[in-house]
C-alpha atoms as a PDB file:
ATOM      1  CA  UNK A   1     242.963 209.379 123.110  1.00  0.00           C
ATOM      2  CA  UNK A   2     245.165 210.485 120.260  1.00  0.00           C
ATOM      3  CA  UNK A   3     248.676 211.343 120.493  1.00  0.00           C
ATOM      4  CA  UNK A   4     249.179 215.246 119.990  1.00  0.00           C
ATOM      5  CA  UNK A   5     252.696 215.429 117.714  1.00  0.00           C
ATOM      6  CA  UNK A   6     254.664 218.651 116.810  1.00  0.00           C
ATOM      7  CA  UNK A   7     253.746 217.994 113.485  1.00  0.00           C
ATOM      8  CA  UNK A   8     249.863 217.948 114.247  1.00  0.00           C
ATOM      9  CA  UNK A   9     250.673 221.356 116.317  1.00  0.00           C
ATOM     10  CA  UNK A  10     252.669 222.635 113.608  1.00  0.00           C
ATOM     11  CA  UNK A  11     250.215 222.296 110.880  1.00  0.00           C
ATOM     12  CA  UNK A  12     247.327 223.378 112.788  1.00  0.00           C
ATOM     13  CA  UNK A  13     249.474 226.940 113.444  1.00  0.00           C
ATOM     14  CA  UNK A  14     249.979 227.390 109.957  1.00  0.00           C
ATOM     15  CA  UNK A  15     246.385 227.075 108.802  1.00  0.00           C
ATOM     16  CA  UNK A  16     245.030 228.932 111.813  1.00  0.00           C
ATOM     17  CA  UNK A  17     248.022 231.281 112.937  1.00  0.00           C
ATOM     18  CA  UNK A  18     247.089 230.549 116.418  1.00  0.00           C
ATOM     19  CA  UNK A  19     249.492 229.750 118.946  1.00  0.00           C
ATOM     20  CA  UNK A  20     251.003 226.753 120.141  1.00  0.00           C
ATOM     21  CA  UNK A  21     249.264 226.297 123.729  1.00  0.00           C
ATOM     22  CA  UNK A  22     245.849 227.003 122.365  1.00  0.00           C
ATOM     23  CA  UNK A  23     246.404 224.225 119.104  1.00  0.00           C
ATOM     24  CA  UNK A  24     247.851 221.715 121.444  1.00  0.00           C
ATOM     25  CA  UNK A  25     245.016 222.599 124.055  1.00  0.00           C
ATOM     26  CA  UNK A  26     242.676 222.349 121.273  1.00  0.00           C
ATOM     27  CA  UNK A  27     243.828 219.104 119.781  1.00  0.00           C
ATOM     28  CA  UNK A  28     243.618 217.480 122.592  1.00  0.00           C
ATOM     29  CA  UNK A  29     239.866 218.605 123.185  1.00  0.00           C
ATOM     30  CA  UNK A  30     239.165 217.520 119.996  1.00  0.00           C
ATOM     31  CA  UNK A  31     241.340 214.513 120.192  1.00  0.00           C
ATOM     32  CA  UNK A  32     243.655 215.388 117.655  1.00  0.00           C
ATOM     33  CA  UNK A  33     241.053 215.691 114.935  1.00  0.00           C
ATOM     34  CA  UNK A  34     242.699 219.013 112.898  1.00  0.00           C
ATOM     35  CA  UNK A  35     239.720 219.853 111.201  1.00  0.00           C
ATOM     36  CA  UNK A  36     237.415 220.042 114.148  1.00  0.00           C
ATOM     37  CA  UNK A  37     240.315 221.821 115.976  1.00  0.00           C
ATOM     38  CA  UNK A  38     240.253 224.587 113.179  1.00  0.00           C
ATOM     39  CA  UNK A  39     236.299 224.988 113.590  1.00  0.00           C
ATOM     40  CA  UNK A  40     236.677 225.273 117.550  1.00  0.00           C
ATOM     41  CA  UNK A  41     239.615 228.059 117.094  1.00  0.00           C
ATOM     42  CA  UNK A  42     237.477 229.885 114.682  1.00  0.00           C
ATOM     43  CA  UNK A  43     234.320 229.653 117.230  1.00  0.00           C
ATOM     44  CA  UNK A  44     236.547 230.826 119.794  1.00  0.00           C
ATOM     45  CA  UNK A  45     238.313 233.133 117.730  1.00  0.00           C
ATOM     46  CA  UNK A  46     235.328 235.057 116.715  1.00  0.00           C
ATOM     47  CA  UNK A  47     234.228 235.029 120.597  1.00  0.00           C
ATOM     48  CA  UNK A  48     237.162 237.000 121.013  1.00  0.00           C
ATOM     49  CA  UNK A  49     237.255 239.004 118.038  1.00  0.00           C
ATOM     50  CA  UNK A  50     234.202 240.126 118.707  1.00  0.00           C
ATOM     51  CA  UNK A  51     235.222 241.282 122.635  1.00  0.00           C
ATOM     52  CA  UNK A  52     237.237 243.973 120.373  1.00  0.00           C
ATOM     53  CA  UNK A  53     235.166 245.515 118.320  1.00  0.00           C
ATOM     54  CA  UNK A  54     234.756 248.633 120.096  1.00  0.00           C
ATOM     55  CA  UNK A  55     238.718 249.002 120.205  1.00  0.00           C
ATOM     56  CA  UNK A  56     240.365 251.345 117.800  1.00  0.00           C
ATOM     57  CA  UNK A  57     242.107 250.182 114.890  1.00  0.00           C
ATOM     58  CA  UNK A  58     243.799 253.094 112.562  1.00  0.00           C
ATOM     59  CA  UNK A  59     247.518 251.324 112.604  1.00  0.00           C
ATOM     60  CA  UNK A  60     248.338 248.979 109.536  1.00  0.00           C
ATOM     61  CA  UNK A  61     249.225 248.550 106.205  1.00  0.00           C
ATOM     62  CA  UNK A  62     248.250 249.103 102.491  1.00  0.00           C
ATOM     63  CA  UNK A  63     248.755 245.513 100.774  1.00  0.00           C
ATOM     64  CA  UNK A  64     249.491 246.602  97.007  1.00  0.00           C
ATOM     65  CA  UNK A  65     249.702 244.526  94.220  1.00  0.00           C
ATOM     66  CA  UNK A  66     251.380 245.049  90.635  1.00  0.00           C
ATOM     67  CA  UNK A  67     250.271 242.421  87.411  1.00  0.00           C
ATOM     68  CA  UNK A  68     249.942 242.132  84.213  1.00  0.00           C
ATOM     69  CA  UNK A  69     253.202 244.051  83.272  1.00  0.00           C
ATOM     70  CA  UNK A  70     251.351 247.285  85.301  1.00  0.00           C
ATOM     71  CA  UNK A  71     248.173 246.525  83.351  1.00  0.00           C
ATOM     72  CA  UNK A  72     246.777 245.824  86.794  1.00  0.00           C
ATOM     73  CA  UNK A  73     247.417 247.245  90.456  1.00  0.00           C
ATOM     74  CA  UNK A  74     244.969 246.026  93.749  1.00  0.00           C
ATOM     75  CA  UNK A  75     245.903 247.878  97.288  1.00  0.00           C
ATOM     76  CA  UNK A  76     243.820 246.597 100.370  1.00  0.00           C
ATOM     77  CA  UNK A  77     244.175 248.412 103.806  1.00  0.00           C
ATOM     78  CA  UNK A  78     244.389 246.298 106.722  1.00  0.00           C
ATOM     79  CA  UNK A  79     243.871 247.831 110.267  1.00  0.00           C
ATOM     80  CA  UNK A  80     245.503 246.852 113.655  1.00  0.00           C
ATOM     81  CA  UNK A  81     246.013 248.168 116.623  1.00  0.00           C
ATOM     82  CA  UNK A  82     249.667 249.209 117.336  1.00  0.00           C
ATOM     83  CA  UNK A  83     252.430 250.002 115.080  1.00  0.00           C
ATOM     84  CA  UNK A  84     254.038 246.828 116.349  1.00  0.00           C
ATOM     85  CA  UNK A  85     251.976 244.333 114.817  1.00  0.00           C
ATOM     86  CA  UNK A  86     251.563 246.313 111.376  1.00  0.00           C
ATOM     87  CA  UNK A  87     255.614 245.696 111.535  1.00  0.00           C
ATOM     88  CA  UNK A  88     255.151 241.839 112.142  1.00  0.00           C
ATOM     89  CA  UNK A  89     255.641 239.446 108.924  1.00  0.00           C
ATOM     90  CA  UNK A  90     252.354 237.171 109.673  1.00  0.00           C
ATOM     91  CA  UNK A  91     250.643 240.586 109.319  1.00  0.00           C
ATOM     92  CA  UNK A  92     252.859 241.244 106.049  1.00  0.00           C
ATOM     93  CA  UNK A  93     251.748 238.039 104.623  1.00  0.00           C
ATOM     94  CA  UNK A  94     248.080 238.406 105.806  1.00  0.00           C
ATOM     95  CA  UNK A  95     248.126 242.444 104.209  1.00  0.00           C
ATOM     96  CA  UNK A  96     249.593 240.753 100.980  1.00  0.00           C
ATOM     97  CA  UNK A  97     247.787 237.697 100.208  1.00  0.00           C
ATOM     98  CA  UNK A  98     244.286 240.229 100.389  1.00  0.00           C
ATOM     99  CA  UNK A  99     245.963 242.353  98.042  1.00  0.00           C
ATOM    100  CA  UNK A 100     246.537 239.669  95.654  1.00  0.00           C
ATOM    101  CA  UNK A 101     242.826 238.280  96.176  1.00  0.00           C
ATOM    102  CA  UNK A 102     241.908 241.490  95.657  1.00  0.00           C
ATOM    103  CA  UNK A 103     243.396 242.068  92.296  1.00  0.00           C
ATOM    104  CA  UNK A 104     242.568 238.140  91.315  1.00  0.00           C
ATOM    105  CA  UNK A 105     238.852 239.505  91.762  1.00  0.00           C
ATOM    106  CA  UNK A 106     239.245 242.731  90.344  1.00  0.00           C
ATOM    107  CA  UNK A 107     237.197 244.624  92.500  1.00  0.00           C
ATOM    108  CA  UNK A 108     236.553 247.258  95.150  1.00  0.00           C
ATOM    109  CA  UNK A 109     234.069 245.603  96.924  1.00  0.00           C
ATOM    110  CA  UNK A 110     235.198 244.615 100.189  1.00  0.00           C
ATOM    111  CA  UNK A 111     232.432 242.123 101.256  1.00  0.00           C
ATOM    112  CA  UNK A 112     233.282 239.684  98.225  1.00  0.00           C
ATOM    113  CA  UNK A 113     237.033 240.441  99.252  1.00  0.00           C
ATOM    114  CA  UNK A 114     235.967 238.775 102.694  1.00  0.00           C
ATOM    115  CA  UNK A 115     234.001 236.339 100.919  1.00  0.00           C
ATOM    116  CA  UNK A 116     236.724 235.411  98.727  1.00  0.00           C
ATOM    117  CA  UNK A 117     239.375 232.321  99.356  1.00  0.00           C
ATOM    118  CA  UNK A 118     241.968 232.814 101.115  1.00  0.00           C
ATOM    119  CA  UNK A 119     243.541 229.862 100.438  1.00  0.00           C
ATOM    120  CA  UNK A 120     241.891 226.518 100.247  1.00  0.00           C
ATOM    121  CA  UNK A 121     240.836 226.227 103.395  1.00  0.00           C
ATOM    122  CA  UNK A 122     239.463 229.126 104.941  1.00  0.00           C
ATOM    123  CA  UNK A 123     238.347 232.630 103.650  1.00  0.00           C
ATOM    124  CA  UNK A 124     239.811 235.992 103.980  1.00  0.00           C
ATOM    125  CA  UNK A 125     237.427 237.326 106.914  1.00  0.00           C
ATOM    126  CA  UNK A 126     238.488 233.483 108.685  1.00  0.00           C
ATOM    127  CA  UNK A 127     242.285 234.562 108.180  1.00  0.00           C
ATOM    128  CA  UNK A 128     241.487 237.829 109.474  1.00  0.00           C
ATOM    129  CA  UNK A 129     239.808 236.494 112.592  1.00  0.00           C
ATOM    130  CA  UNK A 130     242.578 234.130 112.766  1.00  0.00           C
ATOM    131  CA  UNK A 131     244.786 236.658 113.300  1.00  0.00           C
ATOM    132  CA  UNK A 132     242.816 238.605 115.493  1.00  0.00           C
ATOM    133  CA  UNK A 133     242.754 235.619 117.828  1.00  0.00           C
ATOM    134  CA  UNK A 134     246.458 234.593 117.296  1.00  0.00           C
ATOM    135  CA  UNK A 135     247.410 238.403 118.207  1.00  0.00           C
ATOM    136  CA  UNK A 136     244.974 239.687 120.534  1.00  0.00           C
ATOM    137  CA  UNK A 137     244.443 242.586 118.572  1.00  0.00           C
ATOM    138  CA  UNK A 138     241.224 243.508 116.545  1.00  0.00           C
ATOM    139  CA  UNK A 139     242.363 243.225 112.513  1.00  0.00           C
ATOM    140  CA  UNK A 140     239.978 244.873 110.145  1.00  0.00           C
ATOM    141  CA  UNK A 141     239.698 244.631 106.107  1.00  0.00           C
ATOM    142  CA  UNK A 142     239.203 249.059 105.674  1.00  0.00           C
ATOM    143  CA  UNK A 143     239.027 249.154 101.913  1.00  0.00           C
ATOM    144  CA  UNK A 144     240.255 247.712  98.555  1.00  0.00           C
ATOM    145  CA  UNK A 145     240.750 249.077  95.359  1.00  0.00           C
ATOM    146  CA  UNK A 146     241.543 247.443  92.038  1.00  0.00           C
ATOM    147  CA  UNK A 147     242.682 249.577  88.647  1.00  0.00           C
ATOM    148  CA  UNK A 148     242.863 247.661  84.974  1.00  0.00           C
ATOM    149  CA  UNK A 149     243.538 249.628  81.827  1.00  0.00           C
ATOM    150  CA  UNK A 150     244.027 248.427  77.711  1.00  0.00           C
ATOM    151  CA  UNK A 151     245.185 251.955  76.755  1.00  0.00           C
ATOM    152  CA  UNK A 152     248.499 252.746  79.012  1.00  0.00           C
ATOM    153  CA  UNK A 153     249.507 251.603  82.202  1.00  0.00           C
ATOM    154  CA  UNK A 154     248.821 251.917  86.041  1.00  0.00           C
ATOM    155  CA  UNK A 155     251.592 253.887  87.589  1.00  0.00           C
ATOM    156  CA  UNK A 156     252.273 252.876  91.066  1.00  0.00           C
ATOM    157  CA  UNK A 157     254.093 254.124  94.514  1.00  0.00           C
ATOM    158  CA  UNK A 158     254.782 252.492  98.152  1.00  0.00           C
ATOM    159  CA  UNK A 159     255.780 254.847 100.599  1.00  0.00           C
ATOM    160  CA  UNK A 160     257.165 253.466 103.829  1.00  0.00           C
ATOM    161  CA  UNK A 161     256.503 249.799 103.290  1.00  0.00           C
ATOM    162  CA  UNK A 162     252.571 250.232 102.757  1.00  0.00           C
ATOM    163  CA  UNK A 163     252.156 253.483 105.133  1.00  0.00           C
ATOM    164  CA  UNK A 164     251.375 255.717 101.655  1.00  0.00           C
ATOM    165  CA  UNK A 165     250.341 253.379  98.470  1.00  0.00           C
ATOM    166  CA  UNK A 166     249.166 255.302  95.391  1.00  0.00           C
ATOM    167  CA  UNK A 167     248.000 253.821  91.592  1.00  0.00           C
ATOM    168  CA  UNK A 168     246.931 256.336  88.826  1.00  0.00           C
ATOM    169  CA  UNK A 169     245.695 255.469  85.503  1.00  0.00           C
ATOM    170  CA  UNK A 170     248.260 257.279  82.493  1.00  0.00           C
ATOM    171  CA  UNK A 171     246.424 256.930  79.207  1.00  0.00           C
ATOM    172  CA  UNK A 172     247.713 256.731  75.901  1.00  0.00           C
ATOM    173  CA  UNK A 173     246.417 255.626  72.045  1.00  0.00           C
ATOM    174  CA  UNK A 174     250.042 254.469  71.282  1.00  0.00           C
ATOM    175  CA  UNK A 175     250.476 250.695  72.114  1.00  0.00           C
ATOM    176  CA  UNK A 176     254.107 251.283  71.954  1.00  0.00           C
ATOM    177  CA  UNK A 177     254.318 254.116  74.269  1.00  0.00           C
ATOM    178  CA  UNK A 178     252.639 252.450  76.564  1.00  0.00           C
ATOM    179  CA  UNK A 179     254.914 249.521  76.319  1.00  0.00           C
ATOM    180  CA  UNK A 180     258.261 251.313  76.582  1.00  0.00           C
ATOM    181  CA  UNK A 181     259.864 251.845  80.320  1.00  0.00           C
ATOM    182  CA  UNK A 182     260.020 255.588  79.972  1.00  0.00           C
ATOM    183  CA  UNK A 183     256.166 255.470  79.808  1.00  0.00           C
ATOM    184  CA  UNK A 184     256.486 253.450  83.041  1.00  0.00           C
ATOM    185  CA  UNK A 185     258.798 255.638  84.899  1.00  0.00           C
ATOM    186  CA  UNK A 186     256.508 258.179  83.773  1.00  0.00           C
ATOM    187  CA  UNK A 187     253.447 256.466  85.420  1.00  0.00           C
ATOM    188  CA  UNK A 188     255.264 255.758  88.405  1.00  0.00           C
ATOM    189  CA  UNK A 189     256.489 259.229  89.444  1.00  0.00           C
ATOM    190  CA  UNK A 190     253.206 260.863  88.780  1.00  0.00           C
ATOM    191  CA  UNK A 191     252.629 257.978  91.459  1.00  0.00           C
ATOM    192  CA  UNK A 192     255.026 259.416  93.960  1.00  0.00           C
ATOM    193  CA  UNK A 193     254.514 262.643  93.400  1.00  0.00           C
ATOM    194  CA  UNK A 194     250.318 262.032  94.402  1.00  0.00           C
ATOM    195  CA  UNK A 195     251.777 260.510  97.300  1.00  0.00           C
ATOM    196  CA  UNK A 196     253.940 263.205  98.468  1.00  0.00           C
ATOM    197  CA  UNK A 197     251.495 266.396  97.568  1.00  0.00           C
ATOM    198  CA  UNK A 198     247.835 264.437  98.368  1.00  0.00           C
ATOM    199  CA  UNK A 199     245.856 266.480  95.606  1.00  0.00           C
ATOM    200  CA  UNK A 200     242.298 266.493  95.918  1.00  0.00           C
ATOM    201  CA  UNK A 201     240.728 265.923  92.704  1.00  0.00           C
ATOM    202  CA  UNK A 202     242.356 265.808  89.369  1.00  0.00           C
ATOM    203  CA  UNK A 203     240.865 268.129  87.480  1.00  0.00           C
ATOM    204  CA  UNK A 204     239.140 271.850  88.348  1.00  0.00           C
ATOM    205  CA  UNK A 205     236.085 271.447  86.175  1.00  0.00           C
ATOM    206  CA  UNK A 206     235.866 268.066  88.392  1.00  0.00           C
ATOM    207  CA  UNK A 207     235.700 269.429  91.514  1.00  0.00           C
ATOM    208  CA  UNK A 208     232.145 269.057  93.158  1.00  0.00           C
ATOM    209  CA  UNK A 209     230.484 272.774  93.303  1.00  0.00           C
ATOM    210  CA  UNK A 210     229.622 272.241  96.462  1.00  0.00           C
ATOM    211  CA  UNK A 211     233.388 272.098  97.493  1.00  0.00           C
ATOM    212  CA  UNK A 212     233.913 275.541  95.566  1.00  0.00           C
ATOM    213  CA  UNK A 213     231.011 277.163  97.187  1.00  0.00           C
ATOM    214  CA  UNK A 214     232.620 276.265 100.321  1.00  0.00           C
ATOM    215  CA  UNK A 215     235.683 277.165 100.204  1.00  0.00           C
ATOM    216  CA  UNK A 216     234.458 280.142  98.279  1.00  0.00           C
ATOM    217  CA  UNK A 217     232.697 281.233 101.865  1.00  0.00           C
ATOM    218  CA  UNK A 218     235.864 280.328 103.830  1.00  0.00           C
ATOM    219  CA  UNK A 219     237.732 282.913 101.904  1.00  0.00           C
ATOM    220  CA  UNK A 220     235.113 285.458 101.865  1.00  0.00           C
ATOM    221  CA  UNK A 221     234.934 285.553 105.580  1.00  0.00           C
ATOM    222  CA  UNK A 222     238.948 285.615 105.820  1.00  0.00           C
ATOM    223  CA  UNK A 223     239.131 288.939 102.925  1.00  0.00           C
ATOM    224  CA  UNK A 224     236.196 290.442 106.052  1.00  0.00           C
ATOM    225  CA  UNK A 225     238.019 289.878 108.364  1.00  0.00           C
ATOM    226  CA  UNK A 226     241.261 291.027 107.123  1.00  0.00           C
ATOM    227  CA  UNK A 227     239.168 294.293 106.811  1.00  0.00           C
ATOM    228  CA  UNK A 228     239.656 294.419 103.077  1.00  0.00           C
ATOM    229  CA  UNK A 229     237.428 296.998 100.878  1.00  0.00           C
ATOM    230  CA  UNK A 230     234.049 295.738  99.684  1.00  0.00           C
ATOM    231  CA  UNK A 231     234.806 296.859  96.173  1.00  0.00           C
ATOM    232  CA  UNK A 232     237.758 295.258  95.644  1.00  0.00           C
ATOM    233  CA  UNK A 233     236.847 291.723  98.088  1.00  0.00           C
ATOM    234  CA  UNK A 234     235.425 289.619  95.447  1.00  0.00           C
ATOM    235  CA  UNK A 235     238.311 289.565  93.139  1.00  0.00           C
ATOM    236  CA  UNK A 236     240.593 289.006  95.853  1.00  0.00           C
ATOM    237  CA  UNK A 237     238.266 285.589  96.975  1.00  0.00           C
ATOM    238  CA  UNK A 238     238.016 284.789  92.760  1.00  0.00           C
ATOM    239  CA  UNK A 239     242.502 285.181  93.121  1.00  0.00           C
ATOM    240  CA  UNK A 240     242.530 282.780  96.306  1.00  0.00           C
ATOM    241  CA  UNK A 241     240.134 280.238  94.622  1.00  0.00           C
ATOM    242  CA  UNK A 242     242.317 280.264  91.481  1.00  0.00           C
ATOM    243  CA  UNK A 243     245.078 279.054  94.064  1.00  0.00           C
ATOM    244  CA  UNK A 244     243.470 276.690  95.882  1.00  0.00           C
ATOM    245  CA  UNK A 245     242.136 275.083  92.756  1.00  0.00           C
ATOM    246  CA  UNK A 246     245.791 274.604  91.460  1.00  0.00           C
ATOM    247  CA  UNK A 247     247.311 273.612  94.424  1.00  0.00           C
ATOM    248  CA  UNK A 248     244.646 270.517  94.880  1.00  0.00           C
ATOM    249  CA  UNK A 249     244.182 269.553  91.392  1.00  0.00           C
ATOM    250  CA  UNK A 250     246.594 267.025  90.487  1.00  0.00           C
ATOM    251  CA  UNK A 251     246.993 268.289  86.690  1.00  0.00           C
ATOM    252  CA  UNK A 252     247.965 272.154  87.527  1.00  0.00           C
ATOM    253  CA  UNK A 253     249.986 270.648  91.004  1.00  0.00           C
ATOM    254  CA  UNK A 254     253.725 271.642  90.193  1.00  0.00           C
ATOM    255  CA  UNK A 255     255.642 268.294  89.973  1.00  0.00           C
ATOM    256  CA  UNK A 256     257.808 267.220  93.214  1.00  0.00           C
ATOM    257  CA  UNK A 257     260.716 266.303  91.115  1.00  0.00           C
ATOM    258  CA  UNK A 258     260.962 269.140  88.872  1.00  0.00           C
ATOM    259  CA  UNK A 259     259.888 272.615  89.696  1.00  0.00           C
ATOM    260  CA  UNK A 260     259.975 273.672  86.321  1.00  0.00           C
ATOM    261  CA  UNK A 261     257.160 271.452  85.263  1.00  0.00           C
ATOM    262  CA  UNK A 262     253.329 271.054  86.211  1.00  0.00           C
ATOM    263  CA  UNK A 263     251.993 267.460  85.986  1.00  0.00           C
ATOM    264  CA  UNK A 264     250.096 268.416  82.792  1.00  0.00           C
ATOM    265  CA  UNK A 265     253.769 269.765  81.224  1.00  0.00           C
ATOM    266  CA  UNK A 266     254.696 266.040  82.418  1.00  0.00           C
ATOM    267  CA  UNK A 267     251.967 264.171  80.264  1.00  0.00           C
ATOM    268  CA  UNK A 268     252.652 266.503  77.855  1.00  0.00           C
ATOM    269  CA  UNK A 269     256.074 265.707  77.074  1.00  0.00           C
ATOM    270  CA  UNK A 270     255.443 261.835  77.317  1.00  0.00           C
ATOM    271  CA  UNK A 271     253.147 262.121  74.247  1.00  0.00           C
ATOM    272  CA  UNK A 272     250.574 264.394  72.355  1.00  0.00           C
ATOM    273  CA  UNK A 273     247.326 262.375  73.733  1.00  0.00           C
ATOM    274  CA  UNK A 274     249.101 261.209  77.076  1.00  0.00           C
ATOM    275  CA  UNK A 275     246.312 261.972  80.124  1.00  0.00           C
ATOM    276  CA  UNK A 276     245.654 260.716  83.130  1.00  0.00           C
ATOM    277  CA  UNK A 277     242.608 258.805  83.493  1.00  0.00           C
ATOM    278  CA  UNK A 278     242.111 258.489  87.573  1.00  0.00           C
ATOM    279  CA  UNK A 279     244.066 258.252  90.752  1.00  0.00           C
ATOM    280  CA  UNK A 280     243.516 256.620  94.159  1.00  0.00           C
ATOM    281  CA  UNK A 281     245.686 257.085  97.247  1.00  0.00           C
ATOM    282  CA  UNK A 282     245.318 255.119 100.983  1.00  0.00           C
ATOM    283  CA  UNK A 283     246.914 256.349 103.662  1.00  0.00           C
ATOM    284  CA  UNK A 284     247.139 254.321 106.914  1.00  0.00           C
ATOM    285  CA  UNK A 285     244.762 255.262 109.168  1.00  0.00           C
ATOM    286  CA  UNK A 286     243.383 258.453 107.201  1.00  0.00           C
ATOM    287  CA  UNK A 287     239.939 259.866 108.601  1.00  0.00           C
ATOM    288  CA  UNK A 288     240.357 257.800 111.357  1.00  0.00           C
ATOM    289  CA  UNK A 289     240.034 258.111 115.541  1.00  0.00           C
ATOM    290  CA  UNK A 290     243.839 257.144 116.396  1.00  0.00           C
ATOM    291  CA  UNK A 291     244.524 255.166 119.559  1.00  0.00           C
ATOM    292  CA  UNK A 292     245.006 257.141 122.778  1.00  0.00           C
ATOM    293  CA  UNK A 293     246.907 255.044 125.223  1.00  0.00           C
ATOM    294  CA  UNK A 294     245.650 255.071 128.796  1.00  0.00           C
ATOM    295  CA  UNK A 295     248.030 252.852 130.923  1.00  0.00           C
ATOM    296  CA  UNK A 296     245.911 253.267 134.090  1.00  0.00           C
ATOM    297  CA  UNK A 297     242.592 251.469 132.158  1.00  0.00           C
ATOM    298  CA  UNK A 298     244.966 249.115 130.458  1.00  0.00           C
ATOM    299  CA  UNK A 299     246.016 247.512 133.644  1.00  0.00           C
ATOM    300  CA  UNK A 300     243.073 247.908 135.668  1.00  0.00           C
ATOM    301  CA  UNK A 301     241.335 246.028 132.375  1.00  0.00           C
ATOM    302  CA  UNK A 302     244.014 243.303 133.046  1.00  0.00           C
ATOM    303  CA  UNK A 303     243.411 243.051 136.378  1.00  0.00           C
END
């Protein structure tokens, strides 16, 4: 039987990020063979990965990564299940390396994200699982975006070390513009200032009309119930959907950093044919069921 070293232990953690009594438990079922030790882990790993599935995930972190000179910007959102492991720097590096796969494959699909390398030995969903197993809490790949552009730049914000991550698309015919760090700055506060005010759509001739019908109903029954006369109700529902509309379309939104100034005034100022093109912002957890902690079940699950 094979002699189990540190260094046999040590190298099987770092490809499998499971810990040291199950690799030296495992190398010595497998008699120190690290290759068939990694498939075992991942067998067992996805027996226990798979134990969790029904447990919520909605902690985490948005990976986000900038190339090409801001040409480029990928953000992945990787679930856990407490706050404490989304703080951890093996769940850094795992939220990370998917964001770089994911702008290496320029893509937001996230089945060839799990499909993808993750480095040369295993794939991302295999990390993932890894993890899962090394932890003991479920990890899940949410969603991945990826933004190019040849005519501007990708602006780009991290709130809170991945909590918030934002990219938007700024536009421009003027290579040089585009080129020059004001531009950038430019790019990049739009940025913060979707992540701060969450704006719903960009535009208001973009918003879906089955949004404006519905709101349009919300506000009708509010100006009823208010008591307000019939003759004089409809233009005070057309007044609160003007308002709506400008405080959830980016373009109208009045920017965070300067009161004087709507987003539009913004591009405006930047240059004559400055726009913005898109925007996409993750939020940890956003939509999701969050966690309710029941001590009582915990332990009696332990037990």
């Amino acid at each position: 039987m094979a002699k189990i070293t540190m260094d046999m232990i040590k190298e099987l953690r770092e490809r499998t990020a499971a810990g040291v009594v199950d690799c030296k438990k495992i190398l010595a079922e497998t008699d120190g063979d690290i290759e068939k030790a990694i498939e075992e882990l991942q067998k067992r790993g996805i027996a226990k990965a798979a134990k969790k599935q029904g447990r919520i995930a909605a902690e985490g972190k948005v990976g986000m990564c900038v190339a090409n000179g801001g040409k480029l910007v990928a953000l992945a959102e990787i679930n856990c299940e407490t706050d404490f492991v989304s703080k951890g720097e093996k769940f850094e590096a795992l939220y990370n390396n998917i964001a770089k796969q994911v702008a290496d494959l320029k893509t937001d699909d996230v089945a060839e994200v799990l499909n993808a390398k993750y480095d040369e030995k295993i794939t991302v969903e295999q990390a993932i699982t890894n993890f899962t197993a090394a932890t003991g809490e479920k990890t899940t790949l949410r969603r991945v975006a990826c933004y190019t552009t040849e005519k501007g730049r990708i602006g780009s914000y991290n709130h809170d070390s991945g909590r918030i991550c934002v990219m938007v698309e700024v536009t421009t015919g003027d290579a040089a513009l585009a080129a020059s760090d004001n531009f950038a700055q430019m790019a990049d506060n739009v940025a913060m200032h979707i992540a701060a005010m969450n704006p719903s759509y960009l535009r208001a001739e973009e918003i879906p009309a089955a949004d404006v019908d519905k709101q349009k109903e919300i506000f009708t029954a509010q100006v009823i119930e208010e008591g307000k006369p019939e003759a004089i109700a409809p233009k005070i529902v057309e007044g609160k959907l003007a308002k709506w509309k400008k405080e959830n379309c980016l373009v109208d939104q009045v920017f965070v950093m300067d009161s004087e100034l709507t987003i539009s005034k913004v591009l405006a100022k930047s240059g004559d044919d400055v726009s913005i093109a898109r925007f996409t912002r993750f939020e940890v957890g956003e939509g999701m069921q969050k966690r309710v902690n029941d001590l009582a079940a915990e332990v009696a699950e332990m037990m």
